[in-house]
N, C-alpha and C. Protein backbone atom coordinates (compact mmCIF):
# COMPACT_ATOMS: atom_id res chain seq x y z
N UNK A 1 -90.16 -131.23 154.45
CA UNK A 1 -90.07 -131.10 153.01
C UNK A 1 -90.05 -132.49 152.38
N UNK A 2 -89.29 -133.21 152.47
CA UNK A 2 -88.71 -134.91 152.41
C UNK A 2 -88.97 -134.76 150.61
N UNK A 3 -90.21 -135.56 150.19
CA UNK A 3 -90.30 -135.81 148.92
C UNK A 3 -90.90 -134.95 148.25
N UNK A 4 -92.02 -133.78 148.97
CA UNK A 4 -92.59 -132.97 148.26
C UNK A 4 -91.41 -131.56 147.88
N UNK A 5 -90.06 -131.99 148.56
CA UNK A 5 -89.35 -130.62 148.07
C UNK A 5 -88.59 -131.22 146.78
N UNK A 6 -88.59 -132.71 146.49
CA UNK A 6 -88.13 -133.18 145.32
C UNK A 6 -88.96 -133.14 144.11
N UNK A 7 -90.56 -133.33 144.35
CA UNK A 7 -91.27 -132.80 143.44
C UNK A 7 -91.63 -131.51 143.20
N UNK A 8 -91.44 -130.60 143.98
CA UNK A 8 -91.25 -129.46 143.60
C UNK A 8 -89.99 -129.07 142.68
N UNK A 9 -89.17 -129.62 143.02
CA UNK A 9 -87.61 -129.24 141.73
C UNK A 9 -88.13 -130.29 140.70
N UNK A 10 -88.57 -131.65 140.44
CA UNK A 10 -88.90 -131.69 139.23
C UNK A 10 -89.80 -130.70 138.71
N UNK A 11 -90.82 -129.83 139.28
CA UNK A 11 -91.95 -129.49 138.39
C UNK A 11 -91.19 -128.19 137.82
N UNK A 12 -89.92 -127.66 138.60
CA UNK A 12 -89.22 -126.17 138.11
C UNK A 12 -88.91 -126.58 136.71
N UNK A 13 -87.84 -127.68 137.23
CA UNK A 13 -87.48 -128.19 135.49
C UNK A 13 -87.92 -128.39 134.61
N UNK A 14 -89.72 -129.13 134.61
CA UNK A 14 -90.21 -129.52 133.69
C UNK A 14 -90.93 -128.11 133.32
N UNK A 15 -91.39 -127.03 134.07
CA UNK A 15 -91.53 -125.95 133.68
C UNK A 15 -90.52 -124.87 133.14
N UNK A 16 -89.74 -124.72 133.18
CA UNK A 16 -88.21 -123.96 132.65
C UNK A 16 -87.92 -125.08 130.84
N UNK A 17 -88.12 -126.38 131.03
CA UNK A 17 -88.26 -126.77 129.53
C UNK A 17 -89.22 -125.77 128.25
N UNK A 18 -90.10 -125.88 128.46
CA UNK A 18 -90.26 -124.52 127.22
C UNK A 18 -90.18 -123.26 126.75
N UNK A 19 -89.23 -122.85 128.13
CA UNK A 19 -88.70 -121.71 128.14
C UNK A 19 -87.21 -121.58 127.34
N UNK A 20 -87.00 -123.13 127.88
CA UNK A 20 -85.35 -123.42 127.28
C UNK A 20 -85.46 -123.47 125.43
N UNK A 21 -86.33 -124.50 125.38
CA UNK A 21 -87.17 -124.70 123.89
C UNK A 21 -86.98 -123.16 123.47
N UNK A 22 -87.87 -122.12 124.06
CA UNK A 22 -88.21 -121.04 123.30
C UNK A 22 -87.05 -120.37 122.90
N UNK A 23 -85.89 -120.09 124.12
CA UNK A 23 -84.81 -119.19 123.86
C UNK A 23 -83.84 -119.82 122.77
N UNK A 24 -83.56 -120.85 123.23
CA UNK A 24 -82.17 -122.00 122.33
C UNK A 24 -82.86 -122.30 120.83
N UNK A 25 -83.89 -122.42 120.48
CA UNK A 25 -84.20 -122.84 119.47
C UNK A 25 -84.94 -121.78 118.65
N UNK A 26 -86.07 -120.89 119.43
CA UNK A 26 -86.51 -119.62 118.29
C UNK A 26 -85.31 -118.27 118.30
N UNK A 27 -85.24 -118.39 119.87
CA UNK A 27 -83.95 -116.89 119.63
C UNK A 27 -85.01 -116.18 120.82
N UNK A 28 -86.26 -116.16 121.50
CA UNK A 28 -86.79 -115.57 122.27
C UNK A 28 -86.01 -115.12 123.52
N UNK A 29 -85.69 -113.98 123.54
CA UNK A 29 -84.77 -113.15 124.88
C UNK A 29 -85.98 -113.43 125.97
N UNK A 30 -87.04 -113.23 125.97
CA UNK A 30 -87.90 -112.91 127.53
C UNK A 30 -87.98 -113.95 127.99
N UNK A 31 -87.88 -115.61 127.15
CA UNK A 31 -88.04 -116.92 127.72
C UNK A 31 -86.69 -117.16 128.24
N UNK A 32 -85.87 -116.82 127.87
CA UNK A 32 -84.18 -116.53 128.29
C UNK A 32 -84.62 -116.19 129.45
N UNK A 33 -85.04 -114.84 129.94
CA UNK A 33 -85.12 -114.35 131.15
C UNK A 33 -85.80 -115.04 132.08
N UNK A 34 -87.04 -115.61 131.71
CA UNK A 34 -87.67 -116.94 132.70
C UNK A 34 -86.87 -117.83 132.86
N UNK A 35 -86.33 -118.72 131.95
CA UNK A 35 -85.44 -119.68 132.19
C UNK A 35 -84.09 -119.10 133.72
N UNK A 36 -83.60 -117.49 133.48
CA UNK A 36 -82.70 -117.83 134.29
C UNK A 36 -83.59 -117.84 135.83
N UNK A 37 -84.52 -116.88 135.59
CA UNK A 37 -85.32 -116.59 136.73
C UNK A 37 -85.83 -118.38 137.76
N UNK A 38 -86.19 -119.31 136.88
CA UNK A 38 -86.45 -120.70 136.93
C UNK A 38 -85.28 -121.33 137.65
N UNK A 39 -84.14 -121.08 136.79
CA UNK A 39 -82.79 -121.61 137.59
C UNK A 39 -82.68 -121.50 138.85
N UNK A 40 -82.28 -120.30 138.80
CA UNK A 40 -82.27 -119.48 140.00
C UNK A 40 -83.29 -120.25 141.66
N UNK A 41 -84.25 -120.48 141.43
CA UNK A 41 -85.45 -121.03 142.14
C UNK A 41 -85.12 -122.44 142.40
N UNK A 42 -84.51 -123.04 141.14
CA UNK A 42 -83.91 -124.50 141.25
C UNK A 42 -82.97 -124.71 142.21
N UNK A 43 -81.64 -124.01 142.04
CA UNK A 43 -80.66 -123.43 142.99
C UNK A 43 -80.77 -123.62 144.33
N UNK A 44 -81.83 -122.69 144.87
CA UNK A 44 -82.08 -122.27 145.70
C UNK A 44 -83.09 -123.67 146.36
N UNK A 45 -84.02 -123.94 146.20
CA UNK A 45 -84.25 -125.37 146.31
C UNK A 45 -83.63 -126.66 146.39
N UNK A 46 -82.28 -126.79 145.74
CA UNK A 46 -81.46 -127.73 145.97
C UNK A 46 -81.12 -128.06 147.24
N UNK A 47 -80.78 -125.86 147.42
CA UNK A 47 -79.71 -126.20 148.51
C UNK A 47 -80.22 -126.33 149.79
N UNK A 48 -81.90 -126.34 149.77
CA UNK A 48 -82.31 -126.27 150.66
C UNK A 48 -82.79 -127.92 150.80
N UNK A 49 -82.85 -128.72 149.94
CA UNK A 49 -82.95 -130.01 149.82
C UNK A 49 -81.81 -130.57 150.39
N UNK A 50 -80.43 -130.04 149.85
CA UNK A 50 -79.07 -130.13 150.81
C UNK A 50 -79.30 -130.66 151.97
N UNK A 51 -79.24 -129.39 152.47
CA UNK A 51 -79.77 -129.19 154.30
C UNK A 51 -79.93 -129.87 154.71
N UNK A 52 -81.66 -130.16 154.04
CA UNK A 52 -82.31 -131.34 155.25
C UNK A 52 -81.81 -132.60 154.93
N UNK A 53 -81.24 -132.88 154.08
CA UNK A 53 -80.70 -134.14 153.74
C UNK A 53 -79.28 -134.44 154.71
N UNK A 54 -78.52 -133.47 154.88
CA UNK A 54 -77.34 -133.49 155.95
C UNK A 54 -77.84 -133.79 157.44
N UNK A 55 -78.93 -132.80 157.65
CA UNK A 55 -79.68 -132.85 159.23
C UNK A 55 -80.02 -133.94 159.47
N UNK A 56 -80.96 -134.91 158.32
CA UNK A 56 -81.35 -135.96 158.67
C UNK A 56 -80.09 -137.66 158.89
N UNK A 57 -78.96 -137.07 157.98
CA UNK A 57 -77.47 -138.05 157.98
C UNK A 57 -77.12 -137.31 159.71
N UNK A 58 -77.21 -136.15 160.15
CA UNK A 58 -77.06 -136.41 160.97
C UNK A 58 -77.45 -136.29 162.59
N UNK A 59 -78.88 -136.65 162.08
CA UNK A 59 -79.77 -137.54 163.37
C UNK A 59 -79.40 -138.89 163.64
N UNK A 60 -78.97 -139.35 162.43
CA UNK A 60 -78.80 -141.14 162.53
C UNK A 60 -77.41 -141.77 163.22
């Protein structure tokens, strides 16, 4: 994964931004629902960024 699982969580975020835009600022409920759906994916990507980041602290 190394750097392409870090550009993958930037591109969640920068995609979940006009979703955030849409809900917080027009009042749109269904961009609400992407946004959490987006999170969610972020989350889950972190923790898998976690991981290999521990595995690799402890190979060394």
């Amino acid at each position: 994964m190394a750097t392409s699982g870090y550009a993958q969580l930037k591109t969640l975020i920068e995609e979940g931004e006009a979703d955030a835009e849409k809900f917080y600022n027009k009042g749109n409920q269904a961009a609400g629902v992407r946004l959490r759906i987006k999170l969610q994916q972020v989350r889950k990507l972190a923790q898998e960024i976690r991981q290999e980041i521990t595995a690799i602290k402890r190979q060394k």
